[in-house]
C-alpha atoms as a PDB file:
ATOM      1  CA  UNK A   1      64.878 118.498 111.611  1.00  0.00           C
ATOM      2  CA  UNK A   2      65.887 117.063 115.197  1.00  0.00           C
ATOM      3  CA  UNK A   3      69.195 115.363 113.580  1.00  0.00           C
ATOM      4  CA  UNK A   4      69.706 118.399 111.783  1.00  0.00           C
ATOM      5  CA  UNK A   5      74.016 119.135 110.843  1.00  0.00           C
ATOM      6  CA  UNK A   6      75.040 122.438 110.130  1.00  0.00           C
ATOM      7  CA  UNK A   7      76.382 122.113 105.805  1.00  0.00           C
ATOM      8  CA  UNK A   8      77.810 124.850 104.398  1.00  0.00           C
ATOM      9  CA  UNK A   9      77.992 124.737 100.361  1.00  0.00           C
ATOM     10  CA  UNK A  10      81.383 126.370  99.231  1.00  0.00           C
ATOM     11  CA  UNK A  11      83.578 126.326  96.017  1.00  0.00           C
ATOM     12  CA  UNK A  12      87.496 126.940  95.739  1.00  0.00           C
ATOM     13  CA  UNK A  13      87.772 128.356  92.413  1.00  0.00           C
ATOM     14  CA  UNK A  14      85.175 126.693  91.339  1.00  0.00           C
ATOM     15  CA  UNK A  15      86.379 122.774  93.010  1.00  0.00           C
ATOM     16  CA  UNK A  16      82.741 122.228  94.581  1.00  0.00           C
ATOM     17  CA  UNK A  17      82.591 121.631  98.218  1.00  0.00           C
ATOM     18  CA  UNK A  18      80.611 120.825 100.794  1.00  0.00           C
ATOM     19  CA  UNK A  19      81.592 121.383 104.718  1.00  0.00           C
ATOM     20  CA  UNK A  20      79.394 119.460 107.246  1.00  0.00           C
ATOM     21  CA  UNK A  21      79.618 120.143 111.139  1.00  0.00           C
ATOM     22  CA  UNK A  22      79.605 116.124 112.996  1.00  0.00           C
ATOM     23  CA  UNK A  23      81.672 118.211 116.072  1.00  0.00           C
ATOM     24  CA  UNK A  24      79.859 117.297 119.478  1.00  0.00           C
ATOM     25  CA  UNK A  25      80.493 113.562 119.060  1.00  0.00           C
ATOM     26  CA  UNK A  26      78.618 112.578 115.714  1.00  0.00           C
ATOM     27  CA  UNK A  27      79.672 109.554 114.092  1.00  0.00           C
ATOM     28  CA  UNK A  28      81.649 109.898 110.911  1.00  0.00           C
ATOM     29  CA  UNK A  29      79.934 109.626 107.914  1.00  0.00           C
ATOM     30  CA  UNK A  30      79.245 106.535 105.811  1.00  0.00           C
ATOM     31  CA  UNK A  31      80.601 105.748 102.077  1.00  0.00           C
ATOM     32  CA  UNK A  32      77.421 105.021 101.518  1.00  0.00           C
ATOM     33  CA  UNK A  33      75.878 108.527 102.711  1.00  0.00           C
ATOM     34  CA  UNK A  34      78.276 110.321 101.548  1.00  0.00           C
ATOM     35  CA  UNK A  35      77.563 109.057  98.155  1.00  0.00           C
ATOM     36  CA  UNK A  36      74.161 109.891  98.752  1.00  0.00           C
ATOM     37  CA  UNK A  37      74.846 113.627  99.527  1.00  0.00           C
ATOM     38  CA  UNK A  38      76.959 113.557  96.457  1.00  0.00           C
ATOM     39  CA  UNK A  39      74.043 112.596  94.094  1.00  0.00           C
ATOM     40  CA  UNK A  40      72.439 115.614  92.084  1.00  0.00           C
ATOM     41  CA  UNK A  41      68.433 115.117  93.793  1.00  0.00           C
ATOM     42  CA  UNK A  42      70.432 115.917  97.378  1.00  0.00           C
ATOM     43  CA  UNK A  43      71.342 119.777  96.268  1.00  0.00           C
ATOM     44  CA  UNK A  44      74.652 119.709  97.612  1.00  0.00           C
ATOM     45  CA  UNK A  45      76.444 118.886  94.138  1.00  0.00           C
ATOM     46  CA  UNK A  46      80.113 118.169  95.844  1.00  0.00           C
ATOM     47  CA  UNK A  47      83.498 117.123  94.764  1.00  0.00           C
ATOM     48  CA  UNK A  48      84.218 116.763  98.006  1.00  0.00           C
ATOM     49  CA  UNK A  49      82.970 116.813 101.506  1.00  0.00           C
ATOM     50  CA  UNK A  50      84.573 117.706 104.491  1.00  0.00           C
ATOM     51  CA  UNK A  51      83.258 116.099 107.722  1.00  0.00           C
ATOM     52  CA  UNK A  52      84.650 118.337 110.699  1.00  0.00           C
ATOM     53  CA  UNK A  53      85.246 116.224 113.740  1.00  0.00           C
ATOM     54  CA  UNK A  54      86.347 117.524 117.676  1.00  0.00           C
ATOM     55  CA  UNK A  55      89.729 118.016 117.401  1.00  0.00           C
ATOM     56  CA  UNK A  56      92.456 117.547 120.914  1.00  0.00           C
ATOM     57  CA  UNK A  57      95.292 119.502 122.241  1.00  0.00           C
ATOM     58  CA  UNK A  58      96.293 122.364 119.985  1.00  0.00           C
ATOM     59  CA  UNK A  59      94.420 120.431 116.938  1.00  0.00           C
ATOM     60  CA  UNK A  60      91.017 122.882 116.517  1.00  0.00           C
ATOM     61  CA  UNK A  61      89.192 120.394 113.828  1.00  0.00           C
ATOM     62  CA  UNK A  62      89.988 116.748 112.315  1.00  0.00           C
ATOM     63  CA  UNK A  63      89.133 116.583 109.208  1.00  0.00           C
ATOM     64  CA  UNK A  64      87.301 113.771 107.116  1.00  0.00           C
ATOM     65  CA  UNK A  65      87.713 114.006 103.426  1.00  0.00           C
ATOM     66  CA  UNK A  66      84.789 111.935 101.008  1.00  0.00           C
ATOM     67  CA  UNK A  67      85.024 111.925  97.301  1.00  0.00           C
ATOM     68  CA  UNK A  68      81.541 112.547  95.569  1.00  0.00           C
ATOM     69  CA  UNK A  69      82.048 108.235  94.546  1.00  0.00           C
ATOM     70  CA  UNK A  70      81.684 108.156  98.537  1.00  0.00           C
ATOM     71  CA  UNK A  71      85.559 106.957  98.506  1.00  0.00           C
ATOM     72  CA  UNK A  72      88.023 108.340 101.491  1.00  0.00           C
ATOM     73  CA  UNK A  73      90.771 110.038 100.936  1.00  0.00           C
ATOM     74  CA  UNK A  74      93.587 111.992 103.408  1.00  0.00           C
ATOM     75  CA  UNK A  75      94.196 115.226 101.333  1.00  0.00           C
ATOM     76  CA  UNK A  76      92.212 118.561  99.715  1.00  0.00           C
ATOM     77  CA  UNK A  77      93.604 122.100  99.545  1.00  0.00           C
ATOM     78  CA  UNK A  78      90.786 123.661  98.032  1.00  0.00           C
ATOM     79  CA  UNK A  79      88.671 121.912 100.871  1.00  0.00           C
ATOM     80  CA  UNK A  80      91.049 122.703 103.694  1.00  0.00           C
ATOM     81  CA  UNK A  81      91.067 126.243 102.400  1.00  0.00           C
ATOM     82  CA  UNK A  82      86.697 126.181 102.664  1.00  0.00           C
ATOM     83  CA  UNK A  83      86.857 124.581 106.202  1.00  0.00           C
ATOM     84  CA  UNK A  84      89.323 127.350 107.465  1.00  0.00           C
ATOM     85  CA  UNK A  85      87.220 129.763 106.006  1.00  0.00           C
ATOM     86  CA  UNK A  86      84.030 128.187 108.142  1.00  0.00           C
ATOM     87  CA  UNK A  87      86.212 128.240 111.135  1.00  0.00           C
ATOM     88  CA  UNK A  88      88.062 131.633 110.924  1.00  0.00           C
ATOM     89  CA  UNK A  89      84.335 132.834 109.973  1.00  0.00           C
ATOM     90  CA  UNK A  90      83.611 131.171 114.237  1.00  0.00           C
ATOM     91  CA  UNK A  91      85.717 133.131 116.290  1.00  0.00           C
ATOM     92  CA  UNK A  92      88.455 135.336 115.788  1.00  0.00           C
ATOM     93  CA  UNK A  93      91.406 133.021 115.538  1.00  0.00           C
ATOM     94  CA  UNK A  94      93.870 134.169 113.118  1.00  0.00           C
ATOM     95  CA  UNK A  95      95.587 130.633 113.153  1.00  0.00           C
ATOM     96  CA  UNK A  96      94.112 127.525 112.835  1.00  0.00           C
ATOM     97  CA  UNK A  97      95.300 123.476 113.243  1.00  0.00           C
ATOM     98  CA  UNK A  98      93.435 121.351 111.259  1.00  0.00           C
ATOM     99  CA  UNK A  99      94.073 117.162 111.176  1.00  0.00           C
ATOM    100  CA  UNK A 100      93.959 114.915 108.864  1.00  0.00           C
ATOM    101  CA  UNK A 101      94.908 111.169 108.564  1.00  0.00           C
ATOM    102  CA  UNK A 102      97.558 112.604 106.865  1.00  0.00           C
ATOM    103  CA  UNK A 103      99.170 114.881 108.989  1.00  0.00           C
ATOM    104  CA  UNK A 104      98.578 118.490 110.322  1.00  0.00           C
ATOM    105  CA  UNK A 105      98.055 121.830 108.291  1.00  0.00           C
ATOM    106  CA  UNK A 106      98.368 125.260 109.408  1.00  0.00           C
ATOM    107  CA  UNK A 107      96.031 128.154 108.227  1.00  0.00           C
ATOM    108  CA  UNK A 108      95.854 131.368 108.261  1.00  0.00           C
ATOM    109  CA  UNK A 109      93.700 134.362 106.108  1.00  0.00           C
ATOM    110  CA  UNK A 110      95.629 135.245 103.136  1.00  0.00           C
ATOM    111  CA  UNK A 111      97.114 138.254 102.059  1.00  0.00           C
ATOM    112  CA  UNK A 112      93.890 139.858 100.063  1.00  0.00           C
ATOM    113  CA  UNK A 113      90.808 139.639 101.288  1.00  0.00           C
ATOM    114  CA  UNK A 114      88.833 136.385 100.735  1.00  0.00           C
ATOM    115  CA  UNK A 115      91.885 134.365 100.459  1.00  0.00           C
ATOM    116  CA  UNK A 116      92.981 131.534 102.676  1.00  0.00           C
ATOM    117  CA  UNK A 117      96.724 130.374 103.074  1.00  0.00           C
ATOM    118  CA  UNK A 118      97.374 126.819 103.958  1.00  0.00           C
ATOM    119  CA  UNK A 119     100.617 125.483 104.763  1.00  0.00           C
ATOM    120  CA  UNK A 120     100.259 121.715 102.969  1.00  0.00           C
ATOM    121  CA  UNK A 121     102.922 119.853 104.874  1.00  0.00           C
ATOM    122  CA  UNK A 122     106.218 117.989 103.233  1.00  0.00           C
ATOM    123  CA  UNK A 123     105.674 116.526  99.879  1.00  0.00           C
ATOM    124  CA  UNK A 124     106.619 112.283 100.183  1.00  0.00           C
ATOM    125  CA  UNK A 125     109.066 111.689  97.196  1.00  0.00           C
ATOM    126  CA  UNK A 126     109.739 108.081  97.774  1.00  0.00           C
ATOM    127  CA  UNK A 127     108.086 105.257  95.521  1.00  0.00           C
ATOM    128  CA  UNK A 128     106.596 103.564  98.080  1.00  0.00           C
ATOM    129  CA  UNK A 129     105.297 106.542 100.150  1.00  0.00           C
ATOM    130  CA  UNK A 130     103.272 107.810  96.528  1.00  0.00           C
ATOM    131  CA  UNK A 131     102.927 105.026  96.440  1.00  0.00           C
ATOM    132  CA  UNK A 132     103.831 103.171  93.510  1.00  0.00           C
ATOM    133  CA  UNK A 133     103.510  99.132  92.648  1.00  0.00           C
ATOM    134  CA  UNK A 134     107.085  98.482  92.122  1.00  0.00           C
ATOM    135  CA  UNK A 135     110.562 100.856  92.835  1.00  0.00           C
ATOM    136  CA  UNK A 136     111.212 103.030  89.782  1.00  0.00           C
ATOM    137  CA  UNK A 137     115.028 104.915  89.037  1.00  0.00           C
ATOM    138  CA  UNK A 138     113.764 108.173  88.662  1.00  0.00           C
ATOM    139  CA  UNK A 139     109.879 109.536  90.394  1.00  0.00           C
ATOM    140  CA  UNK A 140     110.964 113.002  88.209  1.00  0.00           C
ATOM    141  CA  UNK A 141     110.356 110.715  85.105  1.00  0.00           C
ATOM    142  CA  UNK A 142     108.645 107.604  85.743  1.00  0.00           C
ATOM    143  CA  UNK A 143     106.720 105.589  81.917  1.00  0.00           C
ATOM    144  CA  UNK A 144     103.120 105.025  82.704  1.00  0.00           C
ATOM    145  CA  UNK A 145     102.823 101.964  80.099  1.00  0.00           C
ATOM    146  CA  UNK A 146      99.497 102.771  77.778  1.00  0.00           C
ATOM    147  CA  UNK A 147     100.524  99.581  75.315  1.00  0.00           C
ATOM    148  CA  UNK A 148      97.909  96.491  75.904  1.00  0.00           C
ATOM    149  CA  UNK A 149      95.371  98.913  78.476  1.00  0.00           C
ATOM    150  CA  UNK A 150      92.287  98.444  76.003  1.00  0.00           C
ATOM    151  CA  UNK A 151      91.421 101.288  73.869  1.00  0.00           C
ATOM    152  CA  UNK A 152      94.190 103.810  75.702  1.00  0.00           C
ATOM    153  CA  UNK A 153      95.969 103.767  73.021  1.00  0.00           C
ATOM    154  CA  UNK A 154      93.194 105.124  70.636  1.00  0.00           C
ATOM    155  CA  UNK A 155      92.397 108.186  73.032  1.00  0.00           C
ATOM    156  CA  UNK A 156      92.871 111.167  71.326  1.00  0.00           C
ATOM    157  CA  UNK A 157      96.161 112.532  72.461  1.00  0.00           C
ATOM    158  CA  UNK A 158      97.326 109.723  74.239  1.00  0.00           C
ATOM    159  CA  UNK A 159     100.507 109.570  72.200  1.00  0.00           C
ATOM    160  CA  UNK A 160     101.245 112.976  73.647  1.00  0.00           C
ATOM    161  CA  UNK A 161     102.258 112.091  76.983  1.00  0.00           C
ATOM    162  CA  UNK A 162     105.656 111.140  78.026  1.00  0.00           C
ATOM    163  CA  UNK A 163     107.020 110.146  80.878  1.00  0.00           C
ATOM    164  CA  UNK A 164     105.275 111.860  84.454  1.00  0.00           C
ATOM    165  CA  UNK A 165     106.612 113.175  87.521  1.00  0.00           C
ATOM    166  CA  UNK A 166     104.826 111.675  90.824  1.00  0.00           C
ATOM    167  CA  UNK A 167     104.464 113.511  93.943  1.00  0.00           C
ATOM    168  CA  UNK A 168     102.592 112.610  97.551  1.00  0.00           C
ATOM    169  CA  UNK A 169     100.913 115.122  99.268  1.00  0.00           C
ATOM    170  CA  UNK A 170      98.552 113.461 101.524  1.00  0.00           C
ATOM    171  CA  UNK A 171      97.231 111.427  98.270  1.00  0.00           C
ATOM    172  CA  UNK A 172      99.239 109.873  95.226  1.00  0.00           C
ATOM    173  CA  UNK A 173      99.691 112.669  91.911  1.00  0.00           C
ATOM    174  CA  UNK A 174     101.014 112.106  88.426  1.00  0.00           C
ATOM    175  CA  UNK A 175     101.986 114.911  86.545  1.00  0.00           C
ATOM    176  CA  UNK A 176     102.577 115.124  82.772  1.00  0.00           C
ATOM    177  CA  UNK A 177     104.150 117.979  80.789  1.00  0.00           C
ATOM    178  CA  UNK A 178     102.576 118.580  77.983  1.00  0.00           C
ATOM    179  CA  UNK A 179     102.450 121.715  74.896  1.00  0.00           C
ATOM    180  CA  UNK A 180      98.523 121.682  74.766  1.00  0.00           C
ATOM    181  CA  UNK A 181      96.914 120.084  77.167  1.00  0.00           C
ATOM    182  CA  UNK A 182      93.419 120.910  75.305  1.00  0.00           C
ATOM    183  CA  UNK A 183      95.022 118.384  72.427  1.00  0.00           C
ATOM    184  CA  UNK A 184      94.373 115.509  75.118  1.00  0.00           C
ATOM    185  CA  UNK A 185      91.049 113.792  75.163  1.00  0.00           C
ATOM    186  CA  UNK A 186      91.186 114.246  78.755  1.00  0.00           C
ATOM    187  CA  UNK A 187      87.678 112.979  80.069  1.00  0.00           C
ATOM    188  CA  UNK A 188      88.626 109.541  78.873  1.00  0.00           C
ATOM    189  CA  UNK A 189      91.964 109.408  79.493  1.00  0.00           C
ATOM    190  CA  UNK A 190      91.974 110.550  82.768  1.00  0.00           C
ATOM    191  CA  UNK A 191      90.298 107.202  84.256  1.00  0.00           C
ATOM    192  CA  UNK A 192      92.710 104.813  82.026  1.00  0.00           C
ATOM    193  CA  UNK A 193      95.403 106.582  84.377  1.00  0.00           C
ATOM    194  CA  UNK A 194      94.032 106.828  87.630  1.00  0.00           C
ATOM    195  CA  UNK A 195      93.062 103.084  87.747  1.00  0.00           C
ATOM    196  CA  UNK A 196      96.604 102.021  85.860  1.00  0.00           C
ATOM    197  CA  UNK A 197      98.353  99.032  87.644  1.00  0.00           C
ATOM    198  CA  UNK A 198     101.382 101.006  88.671  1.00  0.00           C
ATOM    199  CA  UNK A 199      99.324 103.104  91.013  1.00  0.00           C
ATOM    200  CA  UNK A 200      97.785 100.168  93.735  1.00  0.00           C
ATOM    201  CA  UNK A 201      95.877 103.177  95.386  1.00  0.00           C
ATOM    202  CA  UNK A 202      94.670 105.247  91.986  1.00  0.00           C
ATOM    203  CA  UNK A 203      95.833 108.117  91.308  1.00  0.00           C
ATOM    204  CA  UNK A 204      95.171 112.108  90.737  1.00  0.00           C
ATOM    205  CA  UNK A 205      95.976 113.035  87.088  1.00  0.00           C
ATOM    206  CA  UNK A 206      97.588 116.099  85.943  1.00  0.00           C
ATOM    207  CA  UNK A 207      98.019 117.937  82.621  1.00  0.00           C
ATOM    208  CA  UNK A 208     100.874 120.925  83.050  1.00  0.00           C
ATOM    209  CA  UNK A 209     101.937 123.024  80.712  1.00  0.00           C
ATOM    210  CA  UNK A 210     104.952 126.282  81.763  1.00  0.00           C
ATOM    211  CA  UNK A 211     103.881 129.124  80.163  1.00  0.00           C
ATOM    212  CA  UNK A 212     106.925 131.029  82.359  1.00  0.00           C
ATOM    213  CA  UNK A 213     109.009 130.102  84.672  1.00  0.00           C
ATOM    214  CA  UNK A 214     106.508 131.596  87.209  1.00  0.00           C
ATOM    215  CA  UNK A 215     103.404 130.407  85.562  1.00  0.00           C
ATOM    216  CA  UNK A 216     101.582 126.837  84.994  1.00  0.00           C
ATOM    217  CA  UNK A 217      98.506 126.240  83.407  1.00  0.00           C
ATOM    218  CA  UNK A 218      96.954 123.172  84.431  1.00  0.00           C
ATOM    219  CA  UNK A 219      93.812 120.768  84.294  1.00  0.00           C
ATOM    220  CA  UNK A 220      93.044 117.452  86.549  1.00  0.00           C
ATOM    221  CA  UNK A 221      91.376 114.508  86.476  1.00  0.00           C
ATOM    222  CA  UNK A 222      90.893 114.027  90.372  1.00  0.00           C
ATOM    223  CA  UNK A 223      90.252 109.885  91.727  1.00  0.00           C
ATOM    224  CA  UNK A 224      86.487 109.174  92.813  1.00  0.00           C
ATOM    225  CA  UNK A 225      85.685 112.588  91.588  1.00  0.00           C
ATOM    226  CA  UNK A 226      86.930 112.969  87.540  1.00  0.00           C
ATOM    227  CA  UNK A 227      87.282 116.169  85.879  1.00  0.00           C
ATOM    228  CA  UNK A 228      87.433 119.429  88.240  1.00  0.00           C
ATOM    229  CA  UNK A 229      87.488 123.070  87.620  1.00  0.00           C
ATOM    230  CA  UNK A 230      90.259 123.112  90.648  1.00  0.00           C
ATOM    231  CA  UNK A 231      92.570 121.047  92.593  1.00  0.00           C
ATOM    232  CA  UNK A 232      94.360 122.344  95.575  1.00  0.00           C
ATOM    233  CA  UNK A 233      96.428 119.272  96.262  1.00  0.00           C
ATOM    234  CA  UNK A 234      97.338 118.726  92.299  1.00  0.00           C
ATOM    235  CA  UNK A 235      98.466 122.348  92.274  1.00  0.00           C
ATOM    236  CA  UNK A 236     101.180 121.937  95.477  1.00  0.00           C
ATOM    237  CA  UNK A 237     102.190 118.267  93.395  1.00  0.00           C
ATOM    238  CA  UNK A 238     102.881 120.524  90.544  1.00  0.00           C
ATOM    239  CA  UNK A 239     104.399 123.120  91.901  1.00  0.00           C
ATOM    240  CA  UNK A 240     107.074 120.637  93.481  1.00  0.00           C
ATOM    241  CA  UNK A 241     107.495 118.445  90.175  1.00  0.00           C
ATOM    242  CA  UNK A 242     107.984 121.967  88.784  1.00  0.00           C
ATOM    243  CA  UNK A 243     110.838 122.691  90.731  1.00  0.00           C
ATOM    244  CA  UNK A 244     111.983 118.784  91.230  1.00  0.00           C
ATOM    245  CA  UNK A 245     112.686 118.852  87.335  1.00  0.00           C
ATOM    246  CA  UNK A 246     113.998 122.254  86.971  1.00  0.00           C
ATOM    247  CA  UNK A 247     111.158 123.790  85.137  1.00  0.00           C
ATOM    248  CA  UNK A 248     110.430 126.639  87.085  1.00  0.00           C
ATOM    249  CA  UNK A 249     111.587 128.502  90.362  1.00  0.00           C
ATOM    250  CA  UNK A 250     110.180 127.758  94.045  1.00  0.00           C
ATOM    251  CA  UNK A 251     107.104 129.972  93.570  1.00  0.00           C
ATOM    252  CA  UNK A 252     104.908 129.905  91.012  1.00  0.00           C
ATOM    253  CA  UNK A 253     100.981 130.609  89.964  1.00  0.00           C
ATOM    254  CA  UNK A 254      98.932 127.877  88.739  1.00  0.00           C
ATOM    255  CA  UNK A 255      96.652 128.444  86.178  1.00  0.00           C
ATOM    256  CA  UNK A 256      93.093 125.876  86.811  1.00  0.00           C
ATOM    257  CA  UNK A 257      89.721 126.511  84.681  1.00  0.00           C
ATOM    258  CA  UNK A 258      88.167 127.319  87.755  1.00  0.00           C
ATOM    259  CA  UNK A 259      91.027 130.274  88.548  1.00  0.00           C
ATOM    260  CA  UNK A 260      94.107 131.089  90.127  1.00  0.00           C
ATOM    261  CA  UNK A 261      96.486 129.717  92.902  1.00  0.00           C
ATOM    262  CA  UNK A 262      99.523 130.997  94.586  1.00  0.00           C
ATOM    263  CA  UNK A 263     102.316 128.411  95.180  1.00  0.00           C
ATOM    264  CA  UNK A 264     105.486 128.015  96.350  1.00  0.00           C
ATOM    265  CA  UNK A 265     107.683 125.624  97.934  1.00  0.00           C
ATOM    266  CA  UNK A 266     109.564 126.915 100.706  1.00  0.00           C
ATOM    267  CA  UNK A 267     113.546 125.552 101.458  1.00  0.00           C
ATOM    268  CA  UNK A 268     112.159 124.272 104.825  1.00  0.00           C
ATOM    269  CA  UNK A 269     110.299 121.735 102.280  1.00  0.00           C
ATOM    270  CA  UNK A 270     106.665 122.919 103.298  1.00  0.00           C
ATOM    271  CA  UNK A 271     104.575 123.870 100.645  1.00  0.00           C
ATOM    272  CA  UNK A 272     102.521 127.159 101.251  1.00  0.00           C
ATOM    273  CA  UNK A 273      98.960 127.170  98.932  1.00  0.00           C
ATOM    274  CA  UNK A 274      97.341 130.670  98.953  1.00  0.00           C
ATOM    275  CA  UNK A 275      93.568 130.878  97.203  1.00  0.00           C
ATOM    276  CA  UNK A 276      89.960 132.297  97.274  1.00  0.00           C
ATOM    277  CA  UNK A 277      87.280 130.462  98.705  1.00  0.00           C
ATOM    278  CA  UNK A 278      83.359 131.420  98.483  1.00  0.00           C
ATOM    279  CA  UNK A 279      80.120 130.503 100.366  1.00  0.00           C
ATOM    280  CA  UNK A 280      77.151 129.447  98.346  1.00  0.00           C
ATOM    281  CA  UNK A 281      74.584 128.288 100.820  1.00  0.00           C
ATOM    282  CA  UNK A 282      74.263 127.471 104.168  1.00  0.00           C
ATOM    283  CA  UNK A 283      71.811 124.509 105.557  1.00  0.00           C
ATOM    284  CA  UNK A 284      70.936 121.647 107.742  1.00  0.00           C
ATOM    285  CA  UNK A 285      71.098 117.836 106.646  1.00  0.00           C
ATOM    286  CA  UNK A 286      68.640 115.139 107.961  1.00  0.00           C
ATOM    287  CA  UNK A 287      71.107 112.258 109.248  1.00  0.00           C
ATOM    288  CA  UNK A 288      68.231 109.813 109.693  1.00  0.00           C
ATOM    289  CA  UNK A 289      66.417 110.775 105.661  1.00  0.00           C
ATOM    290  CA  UNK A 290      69.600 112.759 104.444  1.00  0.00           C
ATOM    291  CA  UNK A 291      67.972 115.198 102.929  1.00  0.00           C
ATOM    292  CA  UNK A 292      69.369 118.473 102.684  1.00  0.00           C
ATOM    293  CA  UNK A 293      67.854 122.155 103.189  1.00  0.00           C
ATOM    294  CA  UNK A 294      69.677 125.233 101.678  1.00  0.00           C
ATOM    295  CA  UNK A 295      69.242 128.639 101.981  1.00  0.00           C
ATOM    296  CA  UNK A 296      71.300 130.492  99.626  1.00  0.00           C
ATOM    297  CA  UNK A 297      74.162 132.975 100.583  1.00  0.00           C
ATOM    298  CA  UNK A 298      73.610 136.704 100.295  1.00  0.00           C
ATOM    299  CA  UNK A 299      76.396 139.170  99.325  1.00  0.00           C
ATOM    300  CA  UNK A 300      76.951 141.497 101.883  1.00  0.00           C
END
């Protein structure tokens, strides 16, 4: 494969990613490819991919983030956590800058081994930075409307849900509190929310339930991607909505199908997001045919 780019296939706790090297000058990738790689025949079976581009100055990587619908976004912890991993995994650089169109995060290895810690940046709070489609009193308690959305109403839990908390950081979040979020018929709610009119850009959905004031268990329904075992950036949303509405301290562990992540939300407003990551494969992809060749990893 002449065009051949280095693709490393990774999960963080279980949130499937896919990190592709288009450093040396490469053009970015397409929506259209990147749907492509996303499909099931390609082998790569993403949630997201990360496109590493040549970063400048102090900046070692800039980051481009796809959805598996193809769809760009700005923000993904469990993805920035993979790409550091690639990159730490280079050289022996125990800190690393990595860019994104929406902003700059700093990581370095976590505490245990195999663990990456990612400092996520200042959560945006305002309505119009989430953003929302019109100013609301309160972004700790804002109504997401379900009356005269066709069949919402009918979902199976959908009277369950009260008001959510919404949180930016580096894409839009809604967070509900619920008892049970297994009472929720979550695969078909989840879309009804992410494409409601309040949120003009979509938005992540979160169900949250404290089960202490150090511990949240939670599932998401991530935009262009649906249901996911893990989601970095919903976890650092919750963790500040958490402490925004007084339901738990400044550190917490979130609880996601796919595992475990350690939170907390410093006083200097940055949110620090400390989790596992783990190789799968490593391979080339075709840019002219796009197919992809894997080799599987091999515990040491």
């Amino acid at each position: 494969m002449s065009t051949g780019l280095p693709v490393v296939k990774m999960n963080g706790l279980g949130n499937a990613i896919a990190v592709v090297d288009l450093r040396g000058g490469h053009a970015p990738l397409t929506t259209a490819e990147a749907r492509r790689l996303a499909e099931p025949a390609a082998g790569l079976g993403f949630d997201q991919i990360m496109a590493l581009h040549d970063g400048a100055g102090d900046v070692d990587c800039f980051m481009r983030i796809y959805n598996s619908d193809g769809s760009e976004v700005s923000a993904c912890g469990n993805g920035t956590r993979c790409v550091a991993d690639v990159l730490f995994g280079e050289g022996g650089a125990r800190r690393l800058v990595l860019a994104t169109d929406a902003g700059r995060l700093i990581c370095t290895p976590g505490g245990r081994p195999g663990t990456v810690s990612v400092d996520m940046g200042v959560p945006r709070l305002a309505w119009n930075e989430i953003p929302l489609a019109h100013a609301v009193p309160d972004i700790r308690a804002v109504a997401v409307p379900l009356a005269g959305v066709p069949g919402a109403e009918a979902i199976r839990g959908a009277g369950l849900l009260g008001p959510a908390t919404v949180v930016n950081v580096g894409n839009p979040h809604a967070i509900f509190w619920v008892a049970d979020p297994d009472a929720i018929d979550f695969a078909r709610l989840g879309p009804v929310i992410e494409h409601h009119p309040l949120f003009p850009e979509r938005v992540n959905v979160s169900l949250a339930r404290i089960d202490r004031p150090d511990r949240i268990t939670l599932k998401v329904w991530e935009r262009g991607a649906g249901l996911t075992r893990a989601c970095g950036t919903a976890a650092c949303a919750t963790m500040v909505a958490a402490v925004l509405t007084g339901r738990t301290g400044r550190a917490a562990t979130i609880v996601l199908p796919g595992g475990e992540l350690d939170l907390s939300w410093g006083e200097d407003g940055h949110i620090l997001m400390t989790g596992p990551t783990e190789t799968e494969a490593t391979g080339v992809i075709d840019r002219e045919s796009l197919a992809v060749v894997l080799d599987p990893a091999r515990a040491a």
